[in-house]
C-alpha atoms as a PDB file:
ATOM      1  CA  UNK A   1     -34.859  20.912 121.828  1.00  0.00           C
ATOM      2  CA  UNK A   2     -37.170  23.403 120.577  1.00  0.00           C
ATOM      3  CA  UNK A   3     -40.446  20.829 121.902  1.00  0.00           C
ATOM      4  CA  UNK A   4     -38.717  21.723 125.647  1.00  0.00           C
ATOM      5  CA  UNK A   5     -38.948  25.279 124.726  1.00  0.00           C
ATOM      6  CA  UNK A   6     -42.629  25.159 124.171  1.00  0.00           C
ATOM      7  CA  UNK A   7     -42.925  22.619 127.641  1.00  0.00           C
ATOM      8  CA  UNK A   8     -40.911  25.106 129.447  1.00  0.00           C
ATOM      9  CA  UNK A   9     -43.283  27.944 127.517  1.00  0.00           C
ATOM     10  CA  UNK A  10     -46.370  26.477 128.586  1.00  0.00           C
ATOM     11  CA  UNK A  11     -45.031  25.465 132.505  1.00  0.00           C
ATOM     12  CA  UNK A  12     -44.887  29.179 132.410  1.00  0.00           C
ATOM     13  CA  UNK A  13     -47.812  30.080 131.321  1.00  0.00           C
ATOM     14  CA  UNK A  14     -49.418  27.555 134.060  1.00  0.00           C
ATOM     15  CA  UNK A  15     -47.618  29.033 136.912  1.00  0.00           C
ATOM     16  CA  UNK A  16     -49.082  32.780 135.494  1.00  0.00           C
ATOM     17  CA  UNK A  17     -52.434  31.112 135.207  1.00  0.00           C
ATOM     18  CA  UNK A  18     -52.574  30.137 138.862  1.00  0.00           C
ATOM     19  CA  UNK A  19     -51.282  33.302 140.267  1.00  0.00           C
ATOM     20  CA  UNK A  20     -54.382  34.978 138.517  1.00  0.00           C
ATOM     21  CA  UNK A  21     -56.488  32.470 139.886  1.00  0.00           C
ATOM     22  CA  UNK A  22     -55.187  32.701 143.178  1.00  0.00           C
ATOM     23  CA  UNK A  23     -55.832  36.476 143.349  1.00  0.00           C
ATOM     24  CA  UNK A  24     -59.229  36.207 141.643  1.00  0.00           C
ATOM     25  CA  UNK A  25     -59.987  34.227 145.100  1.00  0.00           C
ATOM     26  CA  UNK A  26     -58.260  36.369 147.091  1.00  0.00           C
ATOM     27  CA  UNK A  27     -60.421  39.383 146.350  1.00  0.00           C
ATOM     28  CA  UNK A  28     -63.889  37.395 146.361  1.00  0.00           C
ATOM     29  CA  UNK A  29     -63.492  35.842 149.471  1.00  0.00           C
ATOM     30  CA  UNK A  30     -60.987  37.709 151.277  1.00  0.00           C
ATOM     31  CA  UNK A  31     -60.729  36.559 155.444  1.00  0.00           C
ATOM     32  CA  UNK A  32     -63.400  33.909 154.721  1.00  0.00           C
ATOM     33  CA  UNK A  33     -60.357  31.687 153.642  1.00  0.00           C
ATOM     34  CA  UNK A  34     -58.602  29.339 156.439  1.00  0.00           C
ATOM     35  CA  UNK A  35     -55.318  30.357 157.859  1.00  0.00           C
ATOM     36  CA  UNK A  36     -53.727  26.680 156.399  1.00  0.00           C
ATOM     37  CA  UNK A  37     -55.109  28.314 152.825  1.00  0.00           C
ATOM     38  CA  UNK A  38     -53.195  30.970 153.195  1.00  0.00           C
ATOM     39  CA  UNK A  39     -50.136  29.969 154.502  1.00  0.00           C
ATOM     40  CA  UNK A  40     -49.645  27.267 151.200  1.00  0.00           C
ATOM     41  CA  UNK A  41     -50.872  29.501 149.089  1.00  0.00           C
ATOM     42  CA  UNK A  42     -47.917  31.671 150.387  1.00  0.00           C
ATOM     43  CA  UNK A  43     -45.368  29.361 150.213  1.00  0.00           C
ATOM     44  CA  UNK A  44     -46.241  28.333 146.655  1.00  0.00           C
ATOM     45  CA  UNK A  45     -46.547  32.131 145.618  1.00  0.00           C
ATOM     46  CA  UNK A  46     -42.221  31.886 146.656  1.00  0.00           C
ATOM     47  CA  UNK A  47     -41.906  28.820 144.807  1.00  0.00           C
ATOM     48  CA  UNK A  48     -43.600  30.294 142.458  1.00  0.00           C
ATOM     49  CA  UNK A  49     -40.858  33.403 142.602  1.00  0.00           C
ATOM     50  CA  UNK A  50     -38.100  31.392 143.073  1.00  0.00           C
ATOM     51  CA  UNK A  51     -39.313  29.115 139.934  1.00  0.00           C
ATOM     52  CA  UNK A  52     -39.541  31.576 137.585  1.00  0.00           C
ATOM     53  CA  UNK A  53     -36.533  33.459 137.612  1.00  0.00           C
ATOM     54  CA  UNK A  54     -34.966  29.627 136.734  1.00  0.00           C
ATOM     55  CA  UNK A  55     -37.286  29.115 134.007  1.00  0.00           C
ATOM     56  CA  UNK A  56     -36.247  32.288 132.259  1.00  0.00           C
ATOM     57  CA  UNK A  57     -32.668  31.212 132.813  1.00  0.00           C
ATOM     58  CA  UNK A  58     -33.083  28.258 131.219  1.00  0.00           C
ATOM     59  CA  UNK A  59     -35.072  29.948 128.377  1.00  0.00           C
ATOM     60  CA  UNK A  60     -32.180  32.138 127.401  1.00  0.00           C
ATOM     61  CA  UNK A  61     -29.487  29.470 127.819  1.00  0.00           C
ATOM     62  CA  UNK A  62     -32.232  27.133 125.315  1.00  0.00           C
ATOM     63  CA  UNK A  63     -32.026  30.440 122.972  1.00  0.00           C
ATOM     64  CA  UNK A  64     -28.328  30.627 122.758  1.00  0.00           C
ATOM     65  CA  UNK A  65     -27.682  27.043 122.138  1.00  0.00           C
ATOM     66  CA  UNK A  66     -30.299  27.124 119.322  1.00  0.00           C
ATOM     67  CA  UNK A  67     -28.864  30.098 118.055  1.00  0.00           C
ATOM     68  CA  UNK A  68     -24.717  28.166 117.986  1.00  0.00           C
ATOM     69  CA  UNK A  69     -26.605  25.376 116.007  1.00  0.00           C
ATOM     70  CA  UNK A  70     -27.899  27.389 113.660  1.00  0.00           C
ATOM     71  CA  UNK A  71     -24.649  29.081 113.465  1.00  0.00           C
ATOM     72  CA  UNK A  72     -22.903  25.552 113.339  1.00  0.00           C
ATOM     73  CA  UNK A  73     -25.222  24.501 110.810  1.00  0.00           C
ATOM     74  CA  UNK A  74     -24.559  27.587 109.029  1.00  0.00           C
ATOM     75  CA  UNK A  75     -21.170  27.002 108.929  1.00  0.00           C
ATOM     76  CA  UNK A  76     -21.373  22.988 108.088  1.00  0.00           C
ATOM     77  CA  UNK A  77     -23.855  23.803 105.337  1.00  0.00           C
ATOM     78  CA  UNK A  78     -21.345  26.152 103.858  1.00  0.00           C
ATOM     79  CA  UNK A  79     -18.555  23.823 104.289  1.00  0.00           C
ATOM     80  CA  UNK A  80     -20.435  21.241 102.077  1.00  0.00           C
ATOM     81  CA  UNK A  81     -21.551  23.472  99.821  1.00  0.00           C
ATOM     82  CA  UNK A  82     -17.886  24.031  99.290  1.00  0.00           C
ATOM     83  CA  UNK A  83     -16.284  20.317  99.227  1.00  0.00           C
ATOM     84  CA  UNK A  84     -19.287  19.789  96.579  1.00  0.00           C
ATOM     85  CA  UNK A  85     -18.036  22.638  94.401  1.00  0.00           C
ATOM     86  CA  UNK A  86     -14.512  21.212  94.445  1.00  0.00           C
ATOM     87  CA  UNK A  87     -15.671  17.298  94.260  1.00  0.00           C
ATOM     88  CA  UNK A  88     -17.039  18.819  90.718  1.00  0.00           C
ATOM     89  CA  UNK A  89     -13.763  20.499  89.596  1.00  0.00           C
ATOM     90  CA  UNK A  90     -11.666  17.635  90.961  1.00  0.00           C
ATOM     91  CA  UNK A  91     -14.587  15.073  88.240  1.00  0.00           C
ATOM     92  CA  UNK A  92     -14.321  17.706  85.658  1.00  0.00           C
ATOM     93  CA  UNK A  93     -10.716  17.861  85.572  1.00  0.00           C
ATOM     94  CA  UNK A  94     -10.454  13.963  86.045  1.00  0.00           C
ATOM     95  CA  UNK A  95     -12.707  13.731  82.592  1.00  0.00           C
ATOM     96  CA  UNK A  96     -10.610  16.429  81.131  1.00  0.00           C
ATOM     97  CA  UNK A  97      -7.761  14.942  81.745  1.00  0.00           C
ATOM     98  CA  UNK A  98      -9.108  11.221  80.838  1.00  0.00           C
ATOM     99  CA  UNK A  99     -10.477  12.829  77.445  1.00  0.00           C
ATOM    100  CA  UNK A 100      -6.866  14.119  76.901  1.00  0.00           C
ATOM    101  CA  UNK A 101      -5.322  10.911  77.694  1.00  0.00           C
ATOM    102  CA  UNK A 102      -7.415   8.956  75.395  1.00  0.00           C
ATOM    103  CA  UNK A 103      -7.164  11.169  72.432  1.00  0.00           C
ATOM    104  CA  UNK A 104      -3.050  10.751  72.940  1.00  0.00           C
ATOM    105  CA  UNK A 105      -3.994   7.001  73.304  1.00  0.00           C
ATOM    106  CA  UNK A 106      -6.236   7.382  69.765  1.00  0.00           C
ATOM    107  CA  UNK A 107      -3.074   9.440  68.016  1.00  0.00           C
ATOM    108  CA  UNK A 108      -0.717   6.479  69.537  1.00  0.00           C
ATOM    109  CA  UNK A 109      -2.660   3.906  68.527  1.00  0.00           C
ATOM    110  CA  UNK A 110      -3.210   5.657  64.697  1.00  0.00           C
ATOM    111  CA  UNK A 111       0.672   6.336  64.463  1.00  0.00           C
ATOM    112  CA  UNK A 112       1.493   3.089  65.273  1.00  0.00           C
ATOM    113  CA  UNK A 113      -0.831   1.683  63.196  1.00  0.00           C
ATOM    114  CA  UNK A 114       0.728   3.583  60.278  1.00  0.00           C
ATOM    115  CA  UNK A 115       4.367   2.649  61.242  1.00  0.00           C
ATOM    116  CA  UNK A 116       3.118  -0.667  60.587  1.00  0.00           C
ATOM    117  CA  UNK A 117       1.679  -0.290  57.654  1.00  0.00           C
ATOM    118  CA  UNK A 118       5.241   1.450  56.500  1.00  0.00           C
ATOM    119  CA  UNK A 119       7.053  -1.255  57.735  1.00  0.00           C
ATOM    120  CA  UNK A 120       4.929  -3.781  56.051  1.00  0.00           C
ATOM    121  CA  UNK A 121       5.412  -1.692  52.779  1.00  0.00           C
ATOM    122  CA  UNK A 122       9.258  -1.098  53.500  1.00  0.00           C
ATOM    123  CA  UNK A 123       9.337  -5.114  53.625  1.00  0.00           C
ATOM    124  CA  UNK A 124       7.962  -5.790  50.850  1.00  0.00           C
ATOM    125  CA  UNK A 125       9.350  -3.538  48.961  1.00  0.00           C
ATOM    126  CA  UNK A 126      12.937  -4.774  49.965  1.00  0.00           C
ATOM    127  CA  UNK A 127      11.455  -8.031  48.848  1.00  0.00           C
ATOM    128  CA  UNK A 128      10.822  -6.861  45.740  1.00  0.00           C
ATOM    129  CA  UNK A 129      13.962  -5.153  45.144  1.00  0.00           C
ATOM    130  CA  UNK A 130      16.020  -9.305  45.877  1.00  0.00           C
ATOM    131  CA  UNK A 131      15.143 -10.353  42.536  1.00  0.00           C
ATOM    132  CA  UNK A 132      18.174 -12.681  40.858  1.00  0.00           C
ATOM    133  CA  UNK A 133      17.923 -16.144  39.774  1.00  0.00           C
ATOM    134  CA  UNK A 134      20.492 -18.568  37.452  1.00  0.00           C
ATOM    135  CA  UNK A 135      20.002 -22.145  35.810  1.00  0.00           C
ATOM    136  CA  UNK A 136      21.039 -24.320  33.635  1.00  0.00           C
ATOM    137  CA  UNK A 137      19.461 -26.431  30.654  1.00  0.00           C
ATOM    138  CA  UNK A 138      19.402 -29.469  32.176  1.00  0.00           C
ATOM    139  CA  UNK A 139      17.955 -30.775  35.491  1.00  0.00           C
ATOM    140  CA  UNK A 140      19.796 -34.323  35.201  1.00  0.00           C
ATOM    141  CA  UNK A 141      21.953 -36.213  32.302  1.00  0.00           C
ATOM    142  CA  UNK A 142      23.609 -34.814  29.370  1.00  0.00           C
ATOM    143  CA  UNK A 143      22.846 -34.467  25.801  1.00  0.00           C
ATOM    144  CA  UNK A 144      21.677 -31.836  23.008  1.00  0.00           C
ATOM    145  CA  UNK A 145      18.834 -29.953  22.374  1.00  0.00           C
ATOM    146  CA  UNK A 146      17.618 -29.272  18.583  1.00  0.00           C
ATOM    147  CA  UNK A 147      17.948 -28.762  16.133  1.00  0.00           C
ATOM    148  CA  UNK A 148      14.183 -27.958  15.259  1.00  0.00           C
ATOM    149  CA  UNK A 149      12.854 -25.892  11.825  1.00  0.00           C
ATOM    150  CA  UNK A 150      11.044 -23.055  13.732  1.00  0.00           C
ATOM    151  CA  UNK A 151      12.142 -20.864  16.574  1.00  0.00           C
ATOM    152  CA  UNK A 152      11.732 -23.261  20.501  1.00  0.00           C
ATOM    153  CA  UNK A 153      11.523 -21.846  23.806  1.00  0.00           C
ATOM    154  CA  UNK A 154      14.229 -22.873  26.219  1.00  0.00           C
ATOM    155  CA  UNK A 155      13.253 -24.337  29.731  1.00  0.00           C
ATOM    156  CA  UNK A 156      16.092 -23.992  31.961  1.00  0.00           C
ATOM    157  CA  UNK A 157      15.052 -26.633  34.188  1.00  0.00           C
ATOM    158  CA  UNK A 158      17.940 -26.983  36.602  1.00  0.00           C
ATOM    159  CA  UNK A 159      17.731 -24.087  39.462  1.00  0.00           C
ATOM    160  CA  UNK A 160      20.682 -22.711  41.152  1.00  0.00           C
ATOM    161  CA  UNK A 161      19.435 -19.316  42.685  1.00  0.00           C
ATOM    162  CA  UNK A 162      16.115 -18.031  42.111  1.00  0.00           C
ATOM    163  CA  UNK A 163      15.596 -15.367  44.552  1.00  0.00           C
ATOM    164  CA  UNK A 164      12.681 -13.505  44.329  1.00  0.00           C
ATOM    165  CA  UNK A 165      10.334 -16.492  42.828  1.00  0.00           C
ATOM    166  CA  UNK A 166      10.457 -14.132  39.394  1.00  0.00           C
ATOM    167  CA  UNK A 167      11.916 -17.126  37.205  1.00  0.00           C
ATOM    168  CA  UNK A 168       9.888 -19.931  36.494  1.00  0.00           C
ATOM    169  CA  UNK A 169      11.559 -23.165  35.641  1.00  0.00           C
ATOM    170  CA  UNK A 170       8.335 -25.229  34.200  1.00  0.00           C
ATOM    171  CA  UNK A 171       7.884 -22.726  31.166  1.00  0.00           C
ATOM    172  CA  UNK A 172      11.095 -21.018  30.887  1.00  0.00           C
ATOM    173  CA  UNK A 173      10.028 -17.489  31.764  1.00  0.00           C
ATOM    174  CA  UNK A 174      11.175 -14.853  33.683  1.00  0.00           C
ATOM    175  CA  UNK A 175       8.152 -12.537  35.073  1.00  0.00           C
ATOM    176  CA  UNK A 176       9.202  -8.914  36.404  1.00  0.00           C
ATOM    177  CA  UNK A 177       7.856  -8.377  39.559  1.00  0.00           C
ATOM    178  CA  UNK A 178       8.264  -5.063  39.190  1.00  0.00           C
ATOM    179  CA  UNK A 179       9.157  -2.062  37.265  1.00  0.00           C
ATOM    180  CA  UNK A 180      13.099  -1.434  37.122  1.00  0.00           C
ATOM    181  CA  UNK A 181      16.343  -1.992  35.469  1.00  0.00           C
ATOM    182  CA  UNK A 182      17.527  -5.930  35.063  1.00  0.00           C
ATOM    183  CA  UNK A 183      20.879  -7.517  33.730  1.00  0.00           C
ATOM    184  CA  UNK A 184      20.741 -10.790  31.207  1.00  0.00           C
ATOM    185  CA  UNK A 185      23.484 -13.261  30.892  1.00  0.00           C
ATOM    186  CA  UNK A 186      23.001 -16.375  28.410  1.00  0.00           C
ATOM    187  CA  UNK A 187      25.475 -18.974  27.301  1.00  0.00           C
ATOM    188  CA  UNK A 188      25.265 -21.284  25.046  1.00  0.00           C
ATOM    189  CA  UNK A 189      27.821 -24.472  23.953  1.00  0.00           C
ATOM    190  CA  UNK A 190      27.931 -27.288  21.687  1.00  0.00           C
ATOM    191  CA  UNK A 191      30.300 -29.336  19.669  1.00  0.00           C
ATOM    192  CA  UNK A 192      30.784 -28.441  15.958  1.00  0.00           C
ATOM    193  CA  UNK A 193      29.271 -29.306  13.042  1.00  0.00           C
ATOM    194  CA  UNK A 194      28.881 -28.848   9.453  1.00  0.00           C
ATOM    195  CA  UNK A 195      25.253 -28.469   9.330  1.00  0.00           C
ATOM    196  CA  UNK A 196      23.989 -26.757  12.133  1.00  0.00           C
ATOM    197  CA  UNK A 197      24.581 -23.773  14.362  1.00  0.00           C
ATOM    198  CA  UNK A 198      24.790 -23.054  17.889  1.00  0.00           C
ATOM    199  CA  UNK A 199      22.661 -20.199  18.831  1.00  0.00           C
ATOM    200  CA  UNK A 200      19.858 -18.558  21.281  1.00  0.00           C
ATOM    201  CA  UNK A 201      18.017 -15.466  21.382  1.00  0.00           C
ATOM    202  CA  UNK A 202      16.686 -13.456  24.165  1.00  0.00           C
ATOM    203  CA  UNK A 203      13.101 -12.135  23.890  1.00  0.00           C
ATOM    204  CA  UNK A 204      11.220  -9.635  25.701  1.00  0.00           C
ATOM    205  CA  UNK A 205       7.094  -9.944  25.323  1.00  0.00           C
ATOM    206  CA  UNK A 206       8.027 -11.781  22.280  1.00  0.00           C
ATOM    207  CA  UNK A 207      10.574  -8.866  20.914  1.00  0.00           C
ATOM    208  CA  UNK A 208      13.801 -10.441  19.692  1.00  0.00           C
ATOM    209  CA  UNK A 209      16.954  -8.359  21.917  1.00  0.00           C
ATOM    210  CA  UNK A 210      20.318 -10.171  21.655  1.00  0.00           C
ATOM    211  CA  UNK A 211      21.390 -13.439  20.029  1.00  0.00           C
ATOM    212  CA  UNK A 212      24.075 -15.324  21.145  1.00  0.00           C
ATOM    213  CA  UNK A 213      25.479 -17.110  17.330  1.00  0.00           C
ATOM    214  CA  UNK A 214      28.306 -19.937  17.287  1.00  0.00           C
ATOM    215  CA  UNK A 215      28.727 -22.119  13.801  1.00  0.00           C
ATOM    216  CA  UNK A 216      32.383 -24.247  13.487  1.00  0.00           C
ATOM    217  CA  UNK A 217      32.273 -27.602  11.748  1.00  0.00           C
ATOM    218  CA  UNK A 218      34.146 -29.278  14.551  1.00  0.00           C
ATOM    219  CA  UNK A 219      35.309 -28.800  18.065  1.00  0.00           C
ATOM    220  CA  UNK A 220      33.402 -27.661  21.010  1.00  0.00           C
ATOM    221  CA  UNK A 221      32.659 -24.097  20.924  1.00  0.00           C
ATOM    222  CA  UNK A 222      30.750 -21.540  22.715  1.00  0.00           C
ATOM    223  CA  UNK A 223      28.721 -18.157  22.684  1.00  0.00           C
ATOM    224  CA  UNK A 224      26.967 -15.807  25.193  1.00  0.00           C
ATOM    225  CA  UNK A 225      25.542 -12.416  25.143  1.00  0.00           C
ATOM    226  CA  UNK A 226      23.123 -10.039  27.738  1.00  0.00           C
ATOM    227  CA  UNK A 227      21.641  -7.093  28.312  1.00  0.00           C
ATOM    228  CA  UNK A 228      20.256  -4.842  30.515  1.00  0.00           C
ATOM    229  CA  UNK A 229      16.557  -4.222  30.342  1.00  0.00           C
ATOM    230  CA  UNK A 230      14.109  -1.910  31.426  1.00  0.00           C
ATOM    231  CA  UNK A 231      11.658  -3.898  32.083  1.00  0.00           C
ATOM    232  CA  UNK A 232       8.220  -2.353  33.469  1.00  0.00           C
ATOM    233  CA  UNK A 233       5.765  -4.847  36.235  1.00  0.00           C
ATOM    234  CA  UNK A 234       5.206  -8.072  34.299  1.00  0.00           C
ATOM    235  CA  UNK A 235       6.895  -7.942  31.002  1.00  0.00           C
ATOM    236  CA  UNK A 236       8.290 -11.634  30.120  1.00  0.00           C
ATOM    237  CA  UNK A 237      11.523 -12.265  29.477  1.00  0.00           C
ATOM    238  CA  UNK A 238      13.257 -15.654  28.052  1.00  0.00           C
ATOM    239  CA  UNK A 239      15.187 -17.567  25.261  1.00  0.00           C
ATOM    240  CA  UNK A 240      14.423 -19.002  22.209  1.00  0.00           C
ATOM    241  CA  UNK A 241      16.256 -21.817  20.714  1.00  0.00           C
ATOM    242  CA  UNK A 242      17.924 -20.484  16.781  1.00  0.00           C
ATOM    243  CA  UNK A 243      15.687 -22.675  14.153  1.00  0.00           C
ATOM    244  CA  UNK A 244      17.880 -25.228  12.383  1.00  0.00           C
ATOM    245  CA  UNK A 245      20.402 -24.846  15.457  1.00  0.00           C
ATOM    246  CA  UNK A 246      21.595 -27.634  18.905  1.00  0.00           C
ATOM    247  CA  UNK A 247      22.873 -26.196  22.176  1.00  0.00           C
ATOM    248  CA  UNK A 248      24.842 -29.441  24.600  1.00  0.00           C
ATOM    249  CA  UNK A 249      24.615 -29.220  28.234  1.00  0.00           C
ATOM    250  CA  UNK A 250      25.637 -31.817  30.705  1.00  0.00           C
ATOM    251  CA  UNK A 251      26.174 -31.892  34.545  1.00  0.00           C
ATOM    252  CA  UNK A 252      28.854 -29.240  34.314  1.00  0.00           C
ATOM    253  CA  UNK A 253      26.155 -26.490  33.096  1.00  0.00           C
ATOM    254  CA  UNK A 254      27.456 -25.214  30.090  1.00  0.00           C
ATOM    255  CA  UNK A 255      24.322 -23.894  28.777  1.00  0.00           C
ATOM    256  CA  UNK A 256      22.472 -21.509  31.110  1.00  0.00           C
ATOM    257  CA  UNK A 257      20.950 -18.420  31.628  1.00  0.00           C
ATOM    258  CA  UNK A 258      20.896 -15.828  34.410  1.00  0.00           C
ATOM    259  CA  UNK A 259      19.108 -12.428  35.493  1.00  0.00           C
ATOM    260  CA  UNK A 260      18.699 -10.010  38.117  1.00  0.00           C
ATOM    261  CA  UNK A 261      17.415  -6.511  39.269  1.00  0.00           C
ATOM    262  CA  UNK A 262      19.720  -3.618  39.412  1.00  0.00           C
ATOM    263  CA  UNK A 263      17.496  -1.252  40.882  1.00  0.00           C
ATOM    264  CA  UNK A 264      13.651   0.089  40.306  1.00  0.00           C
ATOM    265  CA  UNK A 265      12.412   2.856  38.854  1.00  0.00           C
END
């Protein structure tokens, strides 16, 4: 647009050039020039008239549209300006609001985590706290055990409960799996005799607690005792066949020996 300005300019210009020209002539050589001269020099001097009234028309009507872009431009320019200024608060409140949500994600993810860990604990911890177990002398058959001249562990080797995994029945022992309050039960049976006793002792890390003590020269008889125990993570506890004493035990399980947690501590 503005390269028709300057053709328009310069069309201008021409026309004024001529004009000059045309006078220039006009006063050198005056009547000399032919009467065809002069009438299309005439004619072309009111095109010439007519012409540039149009031109200056067009001129102004070049000037305003220029001067409505620029306006429009203006306008547009400001108009981006502004959508860019909000496209940025629209990203920085998107991050904002992404950096919030992941934090709450993080604090989520971390609580969780630690619920887990709690109910992992709580678990075993309720583990734990099933500890019980009961069994008897012997796993199969019948028969007596002892007498013997020193002090013999007993192996209760036939399992009826053992909740917990805290009694072992290859050596006999029971193994606190934690620290707490447990309750003992042994009994012991055998038929009399003149000679030897019927008796069993519970032990704790190798202390001597309660004995269970039954002597009649004939007859079956019987004894039991218990206790309750505070017992701390991993103390032993077991019986200990009387020296010089028998205990009888058959498929009816009269010899046996039981334990289980109260509560810890």
């Amino acid at each position: 647009m503005e390269t028709t300005v300057v053709v328009l300019a310069l069309l201008c210009s021409s026309l004024c050039w001529t004009q000059a020209q045309g006078d220039t002539v006009d006063g050198v050589i005056g009547n000399d020039i032919p009467q065809e001269v002069l009438e299309m020099r005439t004619q072309g001097a009111r095109s010439q008239q007519t012409c540039q009234p149009d031109i200056h028309t067009v001129l102004r009507e070049m000037s305003a549209m220029l001067a409505e872009q620029r306006v429009e431009m203006t306008h547009l320019k400001r108009e981006n300006d502004a959508q860019k200024l909000q496209l940025r608060a629209m990203e920085e409140k998107t991050k904002n609001e992404f950096e919030a949500q992941a934090e709450v994600l993080d604090s989520i993810r971390t609580r969780s985590n630690i619920t887990e860990g709690q109910v992992e604990a709580l678990k075993r911890n309720n583990q734990v706290r099933q500890v019980a177990f009961s069994a008897s002398l012997f796993a199969s058959g019948s028969g007596y055990l002892g007498p013997f001249n020193t002090q013999t562990n007993l192996i209760f080797r036939h399992v009826i409960t053992n909740i917990g995994k805290a009694y072992n029945p290859d050596t006999g022992f029971f193994i606190a799996p934690v620290r707490g309050t447990y309750q003992f039960q042994f009994y012991i049976g055998a038929h009399g005799h003149a000679s030897y006793v019927s008796a069993a002792v519970l032990v704790r890390n190798g202390q001597h607690i309660f004995i269970a003590y039954e002597q009649q020269p004939s007859g079956y008889g019987t004894s039991s005792n218990g206790a309750s125990l505070l017992l701390e993570e991993g103390d032993v506890v077991f019986l200990k066949l009387w020296h010089n004493s028998r205990i009888f035990d058959n498929d009816h399980n009269h010899s046996t020996f039981s334990g289980h947690l109260l509560f810890t501590m």
